[in-house]
N, C-alpha and C. Protein backbone atom coordinates (compact mmCIF):
# COMPACT_ATOMS: atom_id res chain seq x y z
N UNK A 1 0.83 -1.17 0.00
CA UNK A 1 0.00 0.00 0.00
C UNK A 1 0.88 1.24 0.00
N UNK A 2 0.79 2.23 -0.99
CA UNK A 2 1.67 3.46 -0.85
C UNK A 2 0.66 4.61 -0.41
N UNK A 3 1.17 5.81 0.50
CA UNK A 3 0.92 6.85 0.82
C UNK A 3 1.10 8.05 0.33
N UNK A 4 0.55 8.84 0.14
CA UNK A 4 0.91 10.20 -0.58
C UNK A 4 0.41 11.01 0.20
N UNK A 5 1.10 12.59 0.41
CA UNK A 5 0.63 13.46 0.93
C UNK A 5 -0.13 14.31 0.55
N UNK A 6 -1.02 15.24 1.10
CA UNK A 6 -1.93 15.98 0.98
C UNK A 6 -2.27 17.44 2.01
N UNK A 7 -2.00 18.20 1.38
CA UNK A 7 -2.42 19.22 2.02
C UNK A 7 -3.99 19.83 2.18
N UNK A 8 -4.52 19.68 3.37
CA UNK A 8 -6.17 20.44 2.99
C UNK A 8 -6.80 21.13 3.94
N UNK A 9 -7.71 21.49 3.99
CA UNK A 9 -8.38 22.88 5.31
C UNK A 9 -9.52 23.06 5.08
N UNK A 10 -10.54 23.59 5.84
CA UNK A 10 -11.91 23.97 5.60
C UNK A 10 -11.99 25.59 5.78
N UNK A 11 -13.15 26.11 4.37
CA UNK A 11 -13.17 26.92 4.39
C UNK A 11 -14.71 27.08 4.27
N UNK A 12 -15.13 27.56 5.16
CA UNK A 12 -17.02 27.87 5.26
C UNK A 12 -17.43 26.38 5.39
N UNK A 13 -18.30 26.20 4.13
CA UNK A 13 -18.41 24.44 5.34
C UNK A 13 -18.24 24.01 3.58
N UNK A 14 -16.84 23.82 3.29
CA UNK A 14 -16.69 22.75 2.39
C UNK A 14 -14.88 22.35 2.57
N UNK A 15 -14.79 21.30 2.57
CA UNK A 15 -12.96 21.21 2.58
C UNK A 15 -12.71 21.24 1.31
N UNK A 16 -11.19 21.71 1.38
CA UNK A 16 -10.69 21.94 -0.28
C UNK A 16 -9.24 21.31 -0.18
N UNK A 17 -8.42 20.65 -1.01
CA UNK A 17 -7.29 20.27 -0.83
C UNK A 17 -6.30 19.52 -1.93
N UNK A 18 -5.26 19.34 -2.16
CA UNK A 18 -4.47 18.70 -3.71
C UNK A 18 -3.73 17.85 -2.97
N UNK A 19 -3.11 17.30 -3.88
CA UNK A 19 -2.10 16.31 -3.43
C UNK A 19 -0.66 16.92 -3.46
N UNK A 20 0.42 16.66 -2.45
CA UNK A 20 1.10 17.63 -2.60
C UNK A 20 2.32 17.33 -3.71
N UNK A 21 2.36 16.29 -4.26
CA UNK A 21 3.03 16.36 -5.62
C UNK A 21 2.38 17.27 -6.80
N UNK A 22 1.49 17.32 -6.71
CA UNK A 22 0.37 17.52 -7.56
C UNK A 22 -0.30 18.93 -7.20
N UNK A 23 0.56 20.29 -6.79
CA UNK A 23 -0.55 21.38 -6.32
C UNK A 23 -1.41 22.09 -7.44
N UNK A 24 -1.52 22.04 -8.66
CA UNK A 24 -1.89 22.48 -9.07
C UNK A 24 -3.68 21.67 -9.66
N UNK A 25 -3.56 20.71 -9.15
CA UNK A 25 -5.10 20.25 -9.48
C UNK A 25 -5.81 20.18 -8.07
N UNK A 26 -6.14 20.91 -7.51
CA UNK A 26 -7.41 20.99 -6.56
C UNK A 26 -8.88 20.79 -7.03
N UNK A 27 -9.42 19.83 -5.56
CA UNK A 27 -10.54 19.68 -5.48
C UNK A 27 -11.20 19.70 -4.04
N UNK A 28 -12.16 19.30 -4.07
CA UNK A 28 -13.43 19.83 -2.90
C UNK A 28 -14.02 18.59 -2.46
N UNK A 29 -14.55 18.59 -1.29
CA UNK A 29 -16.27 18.15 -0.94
C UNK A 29 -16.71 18.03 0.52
N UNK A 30 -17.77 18.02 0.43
CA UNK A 30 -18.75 18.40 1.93
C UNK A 30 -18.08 18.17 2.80
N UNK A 31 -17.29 16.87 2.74
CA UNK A 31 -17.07 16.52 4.34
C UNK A 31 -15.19 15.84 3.98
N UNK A 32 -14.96 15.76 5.23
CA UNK A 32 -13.43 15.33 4.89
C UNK A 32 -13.61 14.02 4.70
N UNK A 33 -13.88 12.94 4.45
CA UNK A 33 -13.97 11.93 3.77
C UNK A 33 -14.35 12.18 1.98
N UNK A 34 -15.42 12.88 2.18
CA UNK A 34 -15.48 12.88 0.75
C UNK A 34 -14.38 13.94 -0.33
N UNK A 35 -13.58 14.67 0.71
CA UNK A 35 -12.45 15.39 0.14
C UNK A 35 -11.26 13.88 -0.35
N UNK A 36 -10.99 13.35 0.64
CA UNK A 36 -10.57 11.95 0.67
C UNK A 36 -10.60 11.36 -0.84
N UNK A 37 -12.04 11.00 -1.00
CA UNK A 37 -12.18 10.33 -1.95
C UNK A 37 -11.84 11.09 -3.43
N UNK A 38 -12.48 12.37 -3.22
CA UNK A 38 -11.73 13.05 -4.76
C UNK A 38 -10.18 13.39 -4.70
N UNK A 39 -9.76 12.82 -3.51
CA UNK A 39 -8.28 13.18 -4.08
C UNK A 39 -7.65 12.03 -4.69
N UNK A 40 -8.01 10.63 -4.25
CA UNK A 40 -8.06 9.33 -4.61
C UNK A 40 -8.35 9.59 -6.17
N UNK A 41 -8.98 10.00 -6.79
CA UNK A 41 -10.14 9.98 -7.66
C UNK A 41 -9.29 10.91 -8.95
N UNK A 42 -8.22 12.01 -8.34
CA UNK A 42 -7.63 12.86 -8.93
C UNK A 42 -6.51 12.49 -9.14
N UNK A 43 -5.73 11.46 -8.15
CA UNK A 43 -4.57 10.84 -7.80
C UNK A 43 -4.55 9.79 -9.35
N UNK A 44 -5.84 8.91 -9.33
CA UNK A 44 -5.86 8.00 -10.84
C UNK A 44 -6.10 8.16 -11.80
N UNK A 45 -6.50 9.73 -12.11
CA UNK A 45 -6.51 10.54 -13.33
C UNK A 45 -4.70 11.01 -13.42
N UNK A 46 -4.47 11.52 -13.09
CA UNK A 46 -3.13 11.96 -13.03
C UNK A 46 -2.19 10.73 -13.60
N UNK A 47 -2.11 9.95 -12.52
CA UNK A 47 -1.13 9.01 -12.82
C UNK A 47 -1.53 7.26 -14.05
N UNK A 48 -2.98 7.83 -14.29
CA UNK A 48 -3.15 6.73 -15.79
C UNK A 48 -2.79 7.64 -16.87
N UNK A 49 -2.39 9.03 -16.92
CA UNK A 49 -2.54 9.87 -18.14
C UNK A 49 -3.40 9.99 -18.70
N UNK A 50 -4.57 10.27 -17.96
CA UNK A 50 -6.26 10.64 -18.34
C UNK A 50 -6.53 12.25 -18.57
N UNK A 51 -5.07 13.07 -17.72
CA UNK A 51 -4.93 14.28 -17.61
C UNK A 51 -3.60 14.59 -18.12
N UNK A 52 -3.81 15.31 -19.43
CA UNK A 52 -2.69 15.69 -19.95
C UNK A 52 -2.36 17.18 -20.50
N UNK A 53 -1.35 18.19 -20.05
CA UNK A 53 -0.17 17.50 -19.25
C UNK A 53 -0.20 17.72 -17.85
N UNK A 54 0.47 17.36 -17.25
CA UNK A 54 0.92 16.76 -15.76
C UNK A 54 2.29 17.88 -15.23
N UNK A 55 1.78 18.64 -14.07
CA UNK A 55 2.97 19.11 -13.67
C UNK A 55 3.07 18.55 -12.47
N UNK A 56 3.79 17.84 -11.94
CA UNK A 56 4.43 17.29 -10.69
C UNK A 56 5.73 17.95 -9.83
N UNK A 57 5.44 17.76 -8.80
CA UNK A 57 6.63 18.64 -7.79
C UNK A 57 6.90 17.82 -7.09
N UNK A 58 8.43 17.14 -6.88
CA UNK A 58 8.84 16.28 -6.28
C UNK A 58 9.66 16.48 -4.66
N UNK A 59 10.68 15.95 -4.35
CA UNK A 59 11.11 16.45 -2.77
C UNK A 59 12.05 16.98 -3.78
N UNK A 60 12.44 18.42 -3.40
CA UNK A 60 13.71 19.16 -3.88
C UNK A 60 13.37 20.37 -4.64
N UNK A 61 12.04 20.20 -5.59
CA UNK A 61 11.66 21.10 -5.94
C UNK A 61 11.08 22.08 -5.26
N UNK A 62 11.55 23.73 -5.93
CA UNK A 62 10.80 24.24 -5.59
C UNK A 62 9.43 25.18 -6.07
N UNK A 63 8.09 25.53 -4.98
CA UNK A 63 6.79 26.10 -6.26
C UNK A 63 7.27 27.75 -6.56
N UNK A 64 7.87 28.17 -7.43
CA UNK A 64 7.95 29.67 -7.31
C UNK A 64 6.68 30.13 -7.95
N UNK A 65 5.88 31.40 -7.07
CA UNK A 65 4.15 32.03 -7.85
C UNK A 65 3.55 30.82 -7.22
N UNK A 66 3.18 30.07 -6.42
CA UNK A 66 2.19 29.53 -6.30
C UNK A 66 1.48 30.12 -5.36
N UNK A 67 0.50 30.52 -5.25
CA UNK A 67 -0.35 31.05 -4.25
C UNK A 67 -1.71 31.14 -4.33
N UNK A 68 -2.65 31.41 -3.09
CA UNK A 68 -4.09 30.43 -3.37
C UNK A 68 -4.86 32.29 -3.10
N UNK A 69 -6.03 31.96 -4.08
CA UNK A 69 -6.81 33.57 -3.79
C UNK A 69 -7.28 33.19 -2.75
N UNK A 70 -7.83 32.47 -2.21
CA UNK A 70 -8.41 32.01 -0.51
C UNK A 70 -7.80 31.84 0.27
N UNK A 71 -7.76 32.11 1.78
CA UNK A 71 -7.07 32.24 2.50
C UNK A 71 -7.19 31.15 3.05
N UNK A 72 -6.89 29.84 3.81
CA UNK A 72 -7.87 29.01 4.44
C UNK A 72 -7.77 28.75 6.27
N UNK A 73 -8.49 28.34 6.26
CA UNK A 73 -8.87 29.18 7.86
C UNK A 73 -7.64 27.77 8.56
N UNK A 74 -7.98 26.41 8.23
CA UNK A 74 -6.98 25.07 8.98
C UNK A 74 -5.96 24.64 8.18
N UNK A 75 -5.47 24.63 8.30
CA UNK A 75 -4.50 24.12 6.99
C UNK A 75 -3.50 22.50 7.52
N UNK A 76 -3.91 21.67 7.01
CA UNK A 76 -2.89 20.35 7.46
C UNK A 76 -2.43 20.30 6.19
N UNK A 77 -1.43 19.00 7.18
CA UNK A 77 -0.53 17.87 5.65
C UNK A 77 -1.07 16.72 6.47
N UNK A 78 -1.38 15.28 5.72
CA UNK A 78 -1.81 14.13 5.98
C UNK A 78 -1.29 13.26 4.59
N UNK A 79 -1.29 12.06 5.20
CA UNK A 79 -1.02 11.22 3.86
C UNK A 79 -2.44 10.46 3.64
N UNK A 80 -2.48 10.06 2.27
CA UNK A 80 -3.69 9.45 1.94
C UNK A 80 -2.82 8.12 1.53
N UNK A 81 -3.79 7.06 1.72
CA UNK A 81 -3.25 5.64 1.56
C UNK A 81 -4.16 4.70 0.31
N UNK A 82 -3.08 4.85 -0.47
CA UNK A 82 -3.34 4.64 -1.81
C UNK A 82 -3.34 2.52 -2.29
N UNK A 83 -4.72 2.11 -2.42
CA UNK A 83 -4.78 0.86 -2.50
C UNK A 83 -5.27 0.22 -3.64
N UNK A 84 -4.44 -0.39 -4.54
CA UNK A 84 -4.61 -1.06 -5.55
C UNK A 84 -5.57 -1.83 -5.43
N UNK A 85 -6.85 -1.38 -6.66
CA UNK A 85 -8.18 -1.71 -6.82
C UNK A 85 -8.11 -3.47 -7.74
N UNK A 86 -9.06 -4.02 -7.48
CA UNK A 86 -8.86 -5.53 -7.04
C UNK A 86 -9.36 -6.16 -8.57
């Protein structure tokens, strides 16, 4: 089972959050599980090449200009645990 990290926070009542290889594709939903699942969901678009092209940020790189128009009120890092579908 591999893990990937994720940065995410709630802002008003929806969580928002990307994967942190991956900051430039954000997504949403009601509750932190279902943020969960679209990151899962964004994670296997990305990496089948369903989404093309792909900017990825690895350990070493750095984001120069990245910055969010929202401010967000919590802000974590968590890993999501990524499980090969059967």
């Amino acid at each position: 089972m591999e893990k990937k990290k994720f940065i995410y926070w709630q802002e008003d009542d929806m969580w928002l959050g990307y994967l942190e290889e991956y900051p430039d594709y954000w997504t949403q939903g009601e509750t932190e599980a279902e943020l969960r699942e679209n990151l899962l969901d964004i994670y296997k678009d990305l990496t089948s090449g369903a989404v093309f092209p792909v900017r990825r940020f690895v350990a070493g790189d750095r984001l120069v200009g990245f910055r969010s128009s929202t401010q967000p009120t919590i802000k974590r890092k968590f890993s999501l645990r990524l499980c090969a579908s059967a």
